[in-house]
PDB file of N, CA and C in Angstrom:
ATOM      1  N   UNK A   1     174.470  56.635 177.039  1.00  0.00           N
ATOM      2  CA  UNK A   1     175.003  57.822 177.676  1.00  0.00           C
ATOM      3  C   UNK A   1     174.349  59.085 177.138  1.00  0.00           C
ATOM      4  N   UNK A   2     173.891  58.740 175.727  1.00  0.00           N
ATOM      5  CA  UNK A   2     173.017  60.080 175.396  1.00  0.00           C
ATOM      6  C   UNK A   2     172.182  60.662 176.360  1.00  0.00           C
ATOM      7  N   UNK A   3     171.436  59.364 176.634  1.00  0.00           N
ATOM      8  CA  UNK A   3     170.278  59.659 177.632  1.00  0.00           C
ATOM      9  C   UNK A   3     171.004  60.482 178.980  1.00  0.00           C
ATOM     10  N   UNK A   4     172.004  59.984 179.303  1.00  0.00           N
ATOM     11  CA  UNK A   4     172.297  60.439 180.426  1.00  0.00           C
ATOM     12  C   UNK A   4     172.631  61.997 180.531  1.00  0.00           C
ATOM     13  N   UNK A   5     173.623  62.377 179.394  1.00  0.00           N
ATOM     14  CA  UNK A   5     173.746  63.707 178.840  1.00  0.00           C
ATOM     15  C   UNK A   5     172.284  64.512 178.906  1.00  0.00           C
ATOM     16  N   UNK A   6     171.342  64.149 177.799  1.00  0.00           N
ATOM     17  CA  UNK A   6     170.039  64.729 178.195  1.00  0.00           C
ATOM     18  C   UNK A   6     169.243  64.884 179.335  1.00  0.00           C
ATOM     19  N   UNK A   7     169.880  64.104 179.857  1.00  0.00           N
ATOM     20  CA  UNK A   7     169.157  64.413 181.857  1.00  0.00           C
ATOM     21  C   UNK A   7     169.150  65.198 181.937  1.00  0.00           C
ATOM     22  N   UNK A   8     171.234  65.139 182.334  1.00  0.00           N
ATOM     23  CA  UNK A   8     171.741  66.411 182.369  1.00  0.00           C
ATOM     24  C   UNK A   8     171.697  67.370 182.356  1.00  0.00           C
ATOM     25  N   UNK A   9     171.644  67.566 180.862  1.00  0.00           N
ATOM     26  CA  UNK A   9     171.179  69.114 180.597  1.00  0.00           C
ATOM     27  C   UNK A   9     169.789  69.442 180.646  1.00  0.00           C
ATOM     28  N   UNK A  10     168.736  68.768 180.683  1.00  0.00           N
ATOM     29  CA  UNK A  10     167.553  69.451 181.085  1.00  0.00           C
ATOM     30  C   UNK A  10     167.524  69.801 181.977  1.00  0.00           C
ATOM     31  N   UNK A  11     168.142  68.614 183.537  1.00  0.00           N
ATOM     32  CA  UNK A  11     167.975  69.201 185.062  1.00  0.00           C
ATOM     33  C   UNK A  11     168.712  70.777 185.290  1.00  0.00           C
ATOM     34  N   UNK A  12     170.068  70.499 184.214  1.00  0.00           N
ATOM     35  CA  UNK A  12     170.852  71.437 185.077  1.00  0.00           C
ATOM     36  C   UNK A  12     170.881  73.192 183.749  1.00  0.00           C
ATOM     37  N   UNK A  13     169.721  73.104 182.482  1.00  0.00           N
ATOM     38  CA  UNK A  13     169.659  74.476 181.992  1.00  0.00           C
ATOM     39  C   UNK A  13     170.861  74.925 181.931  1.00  0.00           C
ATOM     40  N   UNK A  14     170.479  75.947 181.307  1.00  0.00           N
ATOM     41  CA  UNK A  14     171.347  76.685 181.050  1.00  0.00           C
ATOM     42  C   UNK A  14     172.718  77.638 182.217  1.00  0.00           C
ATOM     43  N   UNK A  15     172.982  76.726 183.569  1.00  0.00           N
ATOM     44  CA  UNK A  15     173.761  76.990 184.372  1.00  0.00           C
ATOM     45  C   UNK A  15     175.384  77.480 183.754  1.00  0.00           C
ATOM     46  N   UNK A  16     175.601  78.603 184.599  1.00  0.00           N
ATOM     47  CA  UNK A  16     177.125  78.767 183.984  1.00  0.00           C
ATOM     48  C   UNK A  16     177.717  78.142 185.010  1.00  0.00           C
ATOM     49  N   UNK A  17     178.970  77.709 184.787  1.00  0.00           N
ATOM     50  CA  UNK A  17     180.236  76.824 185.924  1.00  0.00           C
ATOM     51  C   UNK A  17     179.759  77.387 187.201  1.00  0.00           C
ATOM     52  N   UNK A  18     180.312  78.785 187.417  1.00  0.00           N
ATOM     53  CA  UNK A  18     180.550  79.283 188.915  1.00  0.00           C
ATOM     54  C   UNK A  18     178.886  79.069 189.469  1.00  0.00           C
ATOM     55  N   UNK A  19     178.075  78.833 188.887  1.00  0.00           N
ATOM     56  CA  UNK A  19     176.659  78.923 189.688  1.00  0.00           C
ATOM     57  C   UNK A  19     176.067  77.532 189.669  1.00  0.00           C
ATOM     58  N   UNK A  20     177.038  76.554 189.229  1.00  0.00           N
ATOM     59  CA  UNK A  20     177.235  75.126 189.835  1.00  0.00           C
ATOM     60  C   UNK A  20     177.209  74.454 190.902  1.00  0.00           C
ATOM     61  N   UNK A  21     178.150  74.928 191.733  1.00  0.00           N
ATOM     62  CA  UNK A  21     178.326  74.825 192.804  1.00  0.00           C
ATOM     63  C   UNK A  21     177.271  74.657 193.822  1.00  0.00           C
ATOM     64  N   UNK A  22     176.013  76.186 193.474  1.00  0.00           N
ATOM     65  CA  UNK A  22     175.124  76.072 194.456  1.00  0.00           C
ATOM     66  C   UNK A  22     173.726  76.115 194.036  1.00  0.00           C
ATOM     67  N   UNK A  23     173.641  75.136 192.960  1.00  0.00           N
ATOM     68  CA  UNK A  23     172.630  73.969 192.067  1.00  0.00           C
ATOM     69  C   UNK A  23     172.405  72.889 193.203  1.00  0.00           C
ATOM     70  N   UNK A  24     171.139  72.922 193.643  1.00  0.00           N
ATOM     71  CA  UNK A  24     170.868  71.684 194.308  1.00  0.00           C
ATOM     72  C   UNK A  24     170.671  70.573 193.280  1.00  0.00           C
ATOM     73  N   UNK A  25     170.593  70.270 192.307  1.00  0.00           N
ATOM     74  CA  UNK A  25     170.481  69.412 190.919  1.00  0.00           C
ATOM     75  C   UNK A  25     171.568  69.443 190.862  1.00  0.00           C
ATOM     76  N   UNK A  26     172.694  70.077 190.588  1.00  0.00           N
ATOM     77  CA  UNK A  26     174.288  69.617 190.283  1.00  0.00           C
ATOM     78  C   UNK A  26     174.816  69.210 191.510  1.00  0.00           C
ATOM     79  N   UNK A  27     174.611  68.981 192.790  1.00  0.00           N
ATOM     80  CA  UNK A  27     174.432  68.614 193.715  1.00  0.00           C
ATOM     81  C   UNK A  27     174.329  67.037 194.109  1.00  0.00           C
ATOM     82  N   UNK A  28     173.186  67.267 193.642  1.00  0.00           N
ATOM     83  CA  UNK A  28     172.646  65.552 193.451  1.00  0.00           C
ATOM     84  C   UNK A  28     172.724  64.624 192.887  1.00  0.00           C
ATOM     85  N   UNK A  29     173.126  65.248 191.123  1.00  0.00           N
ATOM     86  CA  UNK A  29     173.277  64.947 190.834  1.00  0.00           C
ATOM     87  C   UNK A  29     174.984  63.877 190.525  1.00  0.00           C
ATOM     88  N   UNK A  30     176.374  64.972 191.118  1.00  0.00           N
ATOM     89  CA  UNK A  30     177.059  64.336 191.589  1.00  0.00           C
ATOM     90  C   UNK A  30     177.480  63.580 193.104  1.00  0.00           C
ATOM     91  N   UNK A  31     176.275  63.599 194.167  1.00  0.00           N
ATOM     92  CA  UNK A  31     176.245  62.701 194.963  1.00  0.00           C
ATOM     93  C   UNK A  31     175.927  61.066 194.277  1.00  0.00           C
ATOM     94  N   UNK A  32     174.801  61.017 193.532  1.00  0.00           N
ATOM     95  CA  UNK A  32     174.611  60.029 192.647  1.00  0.00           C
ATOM     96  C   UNK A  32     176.038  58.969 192.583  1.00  0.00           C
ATOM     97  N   UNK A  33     176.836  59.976 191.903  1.00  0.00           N
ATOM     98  CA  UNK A  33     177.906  59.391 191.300  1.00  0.00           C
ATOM     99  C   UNK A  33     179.060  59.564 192.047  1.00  0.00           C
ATOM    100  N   UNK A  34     178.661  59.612 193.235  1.00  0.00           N
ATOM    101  CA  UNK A  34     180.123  59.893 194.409  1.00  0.00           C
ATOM    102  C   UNK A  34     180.425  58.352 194.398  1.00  0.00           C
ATOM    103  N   UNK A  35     181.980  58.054 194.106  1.00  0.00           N
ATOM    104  CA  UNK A  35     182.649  56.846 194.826  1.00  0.00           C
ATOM    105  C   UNK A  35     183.005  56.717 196.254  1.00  0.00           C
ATOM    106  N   UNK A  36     182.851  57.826 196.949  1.00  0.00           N
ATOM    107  CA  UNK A  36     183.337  57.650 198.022  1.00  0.00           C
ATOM    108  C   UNK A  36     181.438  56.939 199.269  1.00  0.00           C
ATOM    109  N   UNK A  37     180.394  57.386 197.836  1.00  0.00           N
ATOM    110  CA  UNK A  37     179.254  56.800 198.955  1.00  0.00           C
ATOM    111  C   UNK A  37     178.827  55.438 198.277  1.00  0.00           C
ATOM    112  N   UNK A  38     178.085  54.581 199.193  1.00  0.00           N
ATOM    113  CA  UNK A  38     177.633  53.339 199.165  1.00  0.00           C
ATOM    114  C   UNK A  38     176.425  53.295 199.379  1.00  0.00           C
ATOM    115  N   UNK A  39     175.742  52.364 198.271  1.00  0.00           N
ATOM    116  CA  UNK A  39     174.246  52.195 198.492  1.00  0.00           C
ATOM    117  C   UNK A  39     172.923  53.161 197.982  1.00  0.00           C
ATOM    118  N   UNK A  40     172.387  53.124 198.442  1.00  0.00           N
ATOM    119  CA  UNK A  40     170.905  54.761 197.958  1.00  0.00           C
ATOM    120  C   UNK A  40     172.015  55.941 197.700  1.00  0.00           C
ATOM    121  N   UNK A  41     172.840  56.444 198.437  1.00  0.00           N
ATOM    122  CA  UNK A  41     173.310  57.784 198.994  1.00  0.00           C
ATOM    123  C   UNK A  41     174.304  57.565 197.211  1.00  0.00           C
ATOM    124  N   UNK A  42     175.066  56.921 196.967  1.00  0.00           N
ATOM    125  CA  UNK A  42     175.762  57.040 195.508  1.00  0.00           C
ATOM    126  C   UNK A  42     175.023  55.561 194.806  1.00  0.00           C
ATOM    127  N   UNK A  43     173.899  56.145 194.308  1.00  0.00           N
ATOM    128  CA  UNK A  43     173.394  54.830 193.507  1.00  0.00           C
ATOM    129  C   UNK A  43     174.020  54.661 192.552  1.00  0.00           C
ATOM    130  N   UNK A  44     175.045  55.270 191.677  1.00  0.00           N
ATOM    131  CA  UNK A  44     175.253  54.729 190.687  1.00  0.00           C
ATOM    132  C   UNK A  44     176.775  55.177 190.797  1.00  0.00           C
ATOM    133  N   UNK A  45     177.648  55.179 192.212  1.00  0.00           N
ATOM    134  CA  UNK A  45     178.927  55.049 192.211  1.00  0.00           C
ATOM    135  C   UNK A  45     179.567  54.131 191.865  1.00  0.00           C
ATOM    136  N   UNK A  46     180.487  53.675 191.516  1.00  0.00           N
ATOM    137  CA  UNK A  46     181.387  52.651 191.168  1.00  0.00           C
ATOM    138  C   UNK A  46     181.095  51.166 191.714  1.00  0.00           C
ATOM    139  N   UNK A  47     181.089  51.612 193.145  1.00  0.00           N
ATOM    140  CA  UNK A  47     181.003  50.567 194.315  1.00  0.00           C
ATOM    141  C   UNK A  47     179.654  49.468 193.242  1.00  0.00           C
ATOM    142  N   UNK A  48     178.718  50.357 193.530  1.00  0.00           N
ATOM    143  CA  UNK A  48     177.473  49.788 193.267  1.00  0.00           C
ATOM    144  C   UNK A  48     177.166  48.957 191.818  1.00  0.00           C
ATOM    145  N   UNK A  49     178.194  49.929 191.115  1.00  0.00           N
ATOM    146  CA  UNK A  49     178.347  49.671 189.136  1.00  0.00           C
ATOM    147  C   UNK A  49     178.873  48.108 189.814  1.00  0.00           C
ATOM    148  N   UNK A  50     179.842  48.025 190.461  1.00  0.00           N
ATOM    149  CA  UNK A  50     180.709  46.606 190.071  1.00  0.00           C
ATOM    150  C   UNK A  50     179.920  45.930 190.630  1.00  0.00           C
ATOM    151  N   UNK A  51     178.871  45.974 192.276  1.00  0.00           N
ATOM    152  CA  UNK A  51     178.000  44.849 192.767  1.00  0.00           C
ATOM    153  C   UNK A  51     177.399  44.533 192.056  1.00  0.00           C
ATOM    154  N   UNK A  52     176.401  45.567 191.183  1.00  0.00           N
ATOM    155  CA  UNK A  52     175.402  45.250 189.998  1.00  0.00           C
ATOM    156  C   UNK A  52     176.357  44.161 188.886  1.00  0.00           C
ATOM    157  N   UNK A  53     177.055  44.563 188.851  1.00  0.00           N
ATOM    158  CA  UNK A  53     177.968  43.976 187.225  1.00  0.00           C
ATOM    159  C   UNK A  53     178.098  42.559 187.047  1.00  0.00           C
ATOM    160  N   UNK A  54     178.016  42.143 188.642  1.00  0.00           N
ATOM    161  CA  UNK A  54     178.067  41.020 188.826  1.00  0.00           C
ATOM    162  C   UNK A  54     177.052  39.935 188.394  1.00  0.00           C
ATOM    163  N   UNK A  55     175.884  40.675 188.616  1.00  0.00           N
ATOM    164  CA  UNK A  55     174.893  39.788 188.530  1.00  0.00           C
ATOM    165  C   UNK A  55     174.665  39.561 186.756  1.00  0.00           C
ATOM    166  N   UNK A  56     175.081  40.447 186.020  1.00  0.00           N
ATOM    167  CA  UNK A  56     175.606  40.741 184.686  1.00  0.00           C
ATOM    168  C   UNK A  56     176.838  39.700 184.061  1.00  0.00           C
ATOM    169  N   UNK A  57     177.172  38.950 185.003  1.00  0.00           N
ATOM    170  CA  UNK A  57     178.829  37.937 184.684  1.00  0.00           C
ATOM    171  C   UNK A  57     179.530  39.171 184.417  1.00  0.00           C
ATOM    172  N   UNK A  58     180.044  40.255 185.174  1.00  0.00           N
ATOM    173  CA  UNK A  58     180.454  40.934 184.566  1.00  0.00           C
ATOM    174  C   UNK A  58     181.720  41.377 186.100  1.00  0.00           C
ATOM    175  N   UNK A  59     182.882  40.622 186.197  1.00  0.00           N
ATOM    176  CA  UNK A  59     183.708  41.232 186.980  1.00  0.00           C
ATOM    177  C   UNK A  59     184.622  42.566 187.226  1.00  0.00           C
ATOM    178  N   UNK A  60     184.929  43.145 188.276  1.00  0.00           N
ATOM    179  CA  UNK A  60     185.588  44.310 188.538  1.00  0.00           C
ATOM    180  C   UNK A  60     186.879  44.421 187.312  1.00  0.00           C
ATOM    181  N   UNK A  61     187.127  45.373 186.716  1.00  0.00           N
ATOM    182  CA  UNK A  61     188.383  45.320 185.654  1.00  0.00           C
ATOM    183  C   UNK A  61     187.699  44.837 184.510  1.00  0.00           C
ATOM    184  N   UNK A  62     186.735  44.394 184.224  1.00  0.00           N
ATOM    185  CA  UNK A  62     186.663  43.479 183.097  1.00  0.00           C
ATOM    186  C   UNK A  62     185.758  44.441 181.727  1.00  0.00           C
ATOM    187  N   UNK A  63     185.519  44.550 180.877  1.00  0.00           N
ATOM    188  CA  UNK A  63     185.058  45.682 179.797  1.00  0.00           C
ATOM    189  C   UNK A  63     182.746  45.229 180.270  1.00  0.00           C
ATOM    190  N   UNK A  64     182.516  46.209 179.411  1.00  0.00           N
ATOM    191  CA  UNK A  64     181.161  46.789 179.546  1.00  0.00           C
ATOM    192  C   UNK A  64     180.571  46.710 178.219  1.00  0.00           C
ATOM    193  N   UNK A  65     180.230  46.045 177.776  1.00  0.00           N
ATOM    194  CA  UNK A  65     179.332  46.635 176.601  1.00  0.00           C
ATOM    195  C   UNK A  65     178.535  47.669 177.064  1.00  0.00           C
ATOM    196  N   UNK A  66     177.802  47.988 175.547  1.00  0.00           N
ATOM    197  CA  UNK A  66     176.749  49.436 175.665  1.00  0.00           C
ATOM    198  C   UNK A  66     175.460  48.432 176.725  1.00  0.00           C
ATOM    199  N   UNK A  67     174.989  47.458 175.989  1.00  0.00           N
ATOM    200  CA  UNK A  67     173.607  46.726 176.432  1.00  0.00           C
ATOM    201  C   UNK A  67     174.253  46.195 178.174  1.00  0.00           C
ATOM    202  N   UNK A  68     175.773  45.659 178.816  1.00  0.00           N
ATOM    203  CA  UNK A  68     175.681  45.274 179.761  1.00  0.00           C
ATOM    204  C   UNK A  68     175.562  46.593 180.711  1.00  0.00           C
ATOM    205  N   UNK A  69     176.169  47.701 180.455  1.00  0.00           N
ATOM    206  CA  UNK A  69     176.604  48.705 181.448  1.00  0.00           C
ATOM    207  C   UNK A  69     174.666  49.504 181.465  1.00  0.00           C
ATOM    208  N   UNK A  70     174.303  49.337 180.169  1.00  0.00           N
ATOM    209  CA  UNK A  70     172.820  49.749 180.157  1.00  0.00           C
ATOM    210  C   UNK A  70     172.201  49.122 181.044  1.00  0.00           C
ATOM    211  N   UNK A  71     172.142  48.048 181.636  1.00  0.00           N
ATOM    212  CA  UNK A  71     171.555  47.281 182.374  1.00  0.00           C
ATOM    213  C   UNK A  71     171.903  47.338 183.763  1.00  0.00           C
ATOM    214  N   UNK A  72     173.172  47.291 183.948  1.00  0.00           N
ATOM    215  CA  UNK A  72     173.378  47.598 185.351  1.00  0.00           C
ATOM    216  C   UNK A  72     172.558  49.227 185.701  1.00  0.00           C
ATOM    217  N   UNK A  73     172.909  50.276 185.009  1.00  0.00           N
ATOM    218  CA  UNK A  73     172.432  51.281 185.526  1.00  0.00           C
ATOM    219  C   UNK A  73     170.823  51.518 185.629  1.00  0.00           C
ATOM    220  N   UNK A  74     170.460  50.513 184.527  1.00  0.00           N
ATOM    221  CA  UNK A  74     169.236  50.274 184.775  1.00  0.00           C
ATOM    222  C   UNK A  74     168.271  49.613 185.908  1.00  0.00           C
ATOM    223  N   UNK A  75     168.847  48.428 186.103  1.00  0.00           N
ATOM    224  CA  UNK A  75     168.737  47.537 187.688  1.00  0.00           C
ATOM    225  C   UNK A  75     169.105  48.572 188.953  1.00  0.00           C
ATOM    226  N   UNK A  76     170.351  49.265 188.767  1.00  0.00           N
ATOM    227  CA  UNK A  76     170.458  50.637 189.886  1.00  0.00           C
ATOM    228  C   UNK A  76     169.706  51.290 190.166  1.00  0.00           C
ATOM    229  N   UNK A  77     168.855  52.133 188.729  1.00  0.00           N
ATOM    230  CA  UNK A  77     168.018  53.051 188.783  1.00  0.00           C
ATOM    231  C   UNK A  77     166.447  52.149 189.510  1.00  0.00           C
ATOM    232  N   UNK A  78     166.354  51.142 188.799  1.00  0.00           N
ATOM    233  CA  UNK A  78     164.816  50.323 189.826  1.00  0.00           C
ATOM    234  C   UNK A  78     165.009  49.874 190.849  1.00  0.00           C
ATOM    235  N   UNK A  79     166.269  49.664 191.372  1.00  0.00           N
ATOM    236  CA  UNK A  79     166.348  49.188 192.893  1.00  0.00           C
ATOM    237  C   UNK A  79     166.403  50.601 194.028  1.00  0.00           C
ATOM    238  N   UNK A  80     166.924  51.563 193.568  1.00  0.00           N
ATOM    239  CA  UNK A  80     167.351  52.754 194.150  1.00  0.00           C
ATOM    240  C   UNK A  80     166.118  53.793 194.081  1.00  0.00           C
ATOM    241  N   UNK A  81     165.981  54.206 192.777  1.00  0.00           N
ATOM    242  CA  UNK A  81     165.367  55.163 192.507  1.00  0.00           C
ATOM    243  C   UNK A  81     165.716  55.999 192.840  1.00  0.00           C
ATOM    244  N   UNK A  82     166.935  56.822 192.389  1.00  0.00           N
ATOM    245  CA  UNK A  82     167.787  57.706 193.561  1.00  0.00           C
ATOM    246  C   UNK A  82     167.010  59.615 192.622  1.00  0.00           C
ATOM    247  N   UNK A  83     166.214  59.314 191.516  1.00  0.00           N
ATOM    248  CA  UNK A  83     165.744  60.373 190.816  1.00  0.00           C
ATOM    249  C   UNK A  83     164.441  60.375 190.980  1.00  0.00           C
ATOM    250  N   UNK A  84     163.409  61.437 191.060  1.00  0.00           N
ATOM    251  CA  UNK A  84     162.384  61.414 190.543  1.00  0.00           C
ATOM    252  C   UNK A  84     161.799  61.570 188.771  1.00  0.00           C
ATOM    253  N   UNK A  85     160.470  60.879 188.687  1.00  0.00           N
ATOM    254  CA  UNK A  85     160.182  60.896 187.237  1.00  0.00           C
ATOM    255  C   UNK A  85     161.437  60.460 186.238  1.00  0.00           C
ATOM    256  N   UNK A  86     161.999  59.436 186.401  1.00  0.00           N
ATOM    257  CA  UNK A  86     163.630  59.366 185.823  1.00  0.00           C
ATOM    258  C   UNK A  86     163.283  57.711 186.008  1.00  0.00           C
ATOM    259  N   UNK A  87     163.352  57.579 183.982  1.00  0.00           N
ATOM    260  CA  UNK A  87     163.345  56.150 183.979  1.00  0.00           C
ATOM    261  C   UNK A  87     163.787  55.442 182.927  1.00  0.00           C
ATOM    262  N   UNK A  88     164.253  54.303 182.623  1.00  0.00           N
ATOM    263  CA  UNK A  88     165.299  54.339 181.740  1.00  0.00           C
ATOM    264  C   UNK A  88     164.484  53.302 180.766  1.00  0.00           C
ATOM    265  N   UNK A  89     164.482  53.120 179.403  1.00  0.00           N
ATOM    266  CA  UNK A  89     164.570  52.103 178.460  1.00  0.00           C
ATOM    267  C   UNK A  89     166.020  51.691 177.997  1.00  0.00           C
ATOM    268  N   UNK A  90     166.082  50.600 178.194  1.00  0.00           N
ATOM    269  CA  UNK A  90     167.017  49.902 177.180  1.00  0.00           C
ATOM    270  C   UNK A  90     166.706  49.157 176.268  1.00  0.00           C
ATOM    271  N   UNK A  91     167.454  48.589 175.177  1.00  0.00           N
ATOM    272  CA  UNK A  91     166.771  48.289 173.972  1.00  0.00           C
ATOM    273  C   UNK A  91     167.853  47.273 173.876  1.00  0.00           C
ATOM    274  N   UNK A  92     167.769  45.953 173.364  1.00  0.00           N
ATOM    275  CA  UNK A  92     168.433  45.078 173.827  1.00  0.00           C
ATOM    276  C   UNK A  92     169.116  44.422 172.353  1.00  0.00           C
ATOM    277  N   UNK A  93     168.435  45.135 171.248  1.00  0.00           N
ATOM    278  CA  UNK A  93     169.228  44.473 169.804  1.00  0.00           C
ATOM    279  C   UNK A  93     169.548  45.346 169.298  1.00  0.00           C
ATOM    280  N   UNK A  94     169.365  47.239 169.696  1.00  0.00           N
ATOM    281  CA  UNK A  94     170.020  48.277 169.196  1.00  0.00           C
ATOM    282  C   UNK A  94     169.067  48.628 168.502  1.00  0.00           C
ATOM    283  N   UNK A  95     167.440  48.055 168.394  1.00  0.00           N
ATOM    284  CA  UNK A  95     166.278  48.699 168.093  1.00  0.00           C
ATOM    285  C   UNK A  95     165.826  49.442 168.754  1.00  0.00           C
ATOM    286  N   UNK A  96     165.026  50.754 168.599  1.00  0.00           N
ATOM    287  CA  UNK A  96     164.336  51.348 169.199  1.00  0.00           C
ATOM    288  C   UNK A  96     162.960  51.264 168.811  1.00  0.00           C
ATOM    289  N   UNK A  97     162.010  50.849 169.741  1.00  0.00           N
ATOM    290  CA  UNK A  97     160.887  51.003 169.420  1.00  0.00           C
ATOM    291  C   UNK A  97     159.653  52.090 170.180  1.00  0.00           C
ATOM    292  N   UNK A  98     159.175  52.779 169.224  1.00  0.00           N
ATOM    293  CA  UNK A  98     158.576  53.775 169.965  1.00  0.00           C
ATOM    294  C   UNK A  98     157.425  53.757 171.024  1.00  0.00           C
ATOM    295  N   UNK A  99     156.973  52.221 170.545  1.00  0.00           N
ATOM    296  CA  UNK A  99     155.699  51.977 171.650  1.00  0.00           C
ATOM    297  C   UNK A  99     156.508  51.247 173.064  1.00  0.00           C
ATOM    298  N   UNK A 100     157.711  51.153 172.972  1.00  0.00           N
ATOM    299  CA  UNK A 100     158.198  51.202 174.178  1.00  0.00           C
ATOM    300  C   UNK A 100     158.530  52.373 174.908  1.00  0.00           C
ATOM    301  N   UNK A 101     158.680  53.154 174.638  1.00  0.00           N
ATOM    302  CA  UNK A 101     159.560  54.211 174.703  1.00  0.00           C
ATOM    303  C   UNK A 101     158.028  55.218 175.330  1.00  0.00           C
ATOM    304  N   UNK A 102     156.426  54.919 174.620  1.00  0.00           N
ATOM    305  CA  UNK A 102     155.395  55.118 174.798  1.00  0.00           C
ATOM    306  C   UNK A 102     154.783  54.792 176.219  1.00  0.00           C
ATOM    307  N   UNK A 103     155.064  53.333 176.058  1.00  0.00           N
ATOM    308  CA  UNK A 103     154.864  53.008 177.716  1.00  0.00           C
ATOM    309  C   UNK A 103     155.391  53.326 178.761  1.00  0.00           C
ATOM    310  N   UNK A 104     156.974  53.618 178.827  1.00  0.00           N
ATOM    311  CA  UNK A 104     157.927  53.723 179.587  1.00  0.00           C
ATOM    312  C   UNK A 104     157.359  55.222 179.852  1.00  0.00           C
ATOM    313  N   UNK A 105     156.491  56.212 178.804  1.00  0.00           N
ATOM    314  CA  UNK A 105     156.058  57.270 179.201  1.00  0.00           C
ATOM    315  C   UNK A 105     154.669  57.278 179.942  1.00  0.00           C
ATOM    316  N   UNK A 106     154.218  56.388 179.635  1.00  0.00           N
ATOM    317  CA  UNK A 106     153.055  56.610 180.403  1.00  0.00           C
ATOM    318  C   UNK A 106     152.927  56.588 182.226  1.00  0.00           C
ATOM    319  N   UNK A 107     153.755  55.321 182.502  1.00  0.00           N
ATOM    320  CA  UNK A 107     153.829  55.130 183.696  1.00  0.00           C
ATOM    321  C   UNK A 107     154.598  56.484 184.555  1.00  0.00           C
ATOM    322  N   UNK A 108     155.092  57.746 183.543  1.00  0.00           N
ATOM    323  CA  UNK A 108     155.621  58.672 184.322  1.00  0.00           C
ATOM    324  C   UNK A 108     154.240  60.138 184.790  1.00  0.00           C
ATOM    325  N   UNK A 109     154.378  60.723 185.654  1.00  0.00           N
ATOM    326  CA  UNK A 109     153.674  61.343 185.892  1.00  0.00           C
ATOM    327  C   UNK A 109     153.263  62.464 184.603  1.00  0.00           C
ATOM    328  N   UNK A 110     152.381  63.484 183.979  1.00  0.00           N
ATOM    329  CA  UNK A 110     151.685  64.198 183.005  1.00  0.00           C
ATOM    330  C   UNK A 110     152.911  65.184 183.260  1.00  0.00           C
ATOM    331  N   UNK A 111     153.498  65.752 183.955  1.00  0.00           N
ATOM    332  CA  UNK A 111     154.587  66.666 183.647  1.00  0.00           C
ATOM    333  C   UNK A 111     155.840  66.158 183.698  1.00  0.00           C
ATOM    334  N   UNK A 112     156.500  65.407 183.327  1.00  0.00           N
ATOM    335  CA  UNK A 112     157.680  64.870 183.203  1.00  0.00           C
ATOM    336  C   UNK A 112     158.704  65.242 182.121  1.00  0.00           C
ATOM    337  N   UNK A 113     158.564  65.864 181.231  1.00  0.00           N
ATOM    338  CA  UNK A 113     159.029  66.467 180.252  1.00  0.00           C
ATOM    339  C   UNK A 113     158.538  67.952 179.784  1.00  0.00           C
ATOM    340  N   UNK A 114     159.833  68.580 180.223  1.00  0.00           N
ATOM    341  CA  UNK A 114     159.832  70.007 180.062  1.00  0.00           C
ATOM    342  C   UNK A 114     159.447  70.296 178.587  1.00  0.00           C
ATOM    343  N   UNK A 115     158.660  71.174 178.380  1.00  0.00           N
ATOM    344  CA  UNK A 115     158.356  71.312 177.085  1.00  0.00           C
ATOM    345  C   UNK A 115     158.687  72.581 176.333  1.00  0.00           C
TER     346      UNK A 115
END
C-alpha cells in the first residue's frame, strides 16, 4: 500500500481538498476504485478484487495477506492496465531486490519518474 500511497501523491501534488474535485487524476484515479463499475472502467473495484482473488484460492469474505492482495492487484494492473507508465513489483519472501526493481524500471518509458 506504500506504493500505492506514493502514486498517489505524486499524481495528485500538492492539491488542496476543494481543488480535488476538478483533478482529472483524482478523477481517475477514484473511477479505478469505483464499486459501482465493472471490468477496465473500475479495474481495481471490489467486484474485480474478489474475481481476481479467486484465482488466488482466495474467497469473497475471506482475509488477504500482504503477498495475496499484492498479487491480485498486480494480475489487475497487467490485465487492465487501467494507468499509464504504472507498474507494480511484488516481492514474494518480503525481500526486496534492487535489480528487480531495476528491470521493472527499465521496461518503463525515460520519463516515468518525476524528479
Amino acid at each position: 500500500m506504500l506504493m500505492c500511497h506514493s502514486f498517489l501523491r505524486s499524481r495528485l501534488d500538492d492539491y488542496q481538498f476543494k481543488d480535488l474535485a476538478a483533478s482529472v487524476d483524482y478523477i481517475k484515479i477514484l473511477t479505478l476504485i469505483n464499486d459501482n463499475l465493472d471490468g477496465p472502467n473500475g479495474a481495481l473495484s471490489i467486484q474485480n478484487v474478489a474475481r481476481m482473488s479467486l484465482v488466488y484460492d482466495r474467497y469473497p469474505g475471506e482475509w488477504h495477506g500482504n503477498k495475496s492482495i499484492s498479487l491480485v492487484f498486480q494480475s489487475l494492473n497487467r490485465l487492465y492496465a487501467p494507468l499509464e507508465n504504472f507498474e507494480m513489483c511484488v516481492f514474494g519472501d518480503d525481500t526486496i531486490f534492487l535489480d528487480k526493481i531495476k528491470k521493472a524500471g527499465e521496461r518503463m518509458p525515460r520519463n516515468w519518474l518525476k524528479e
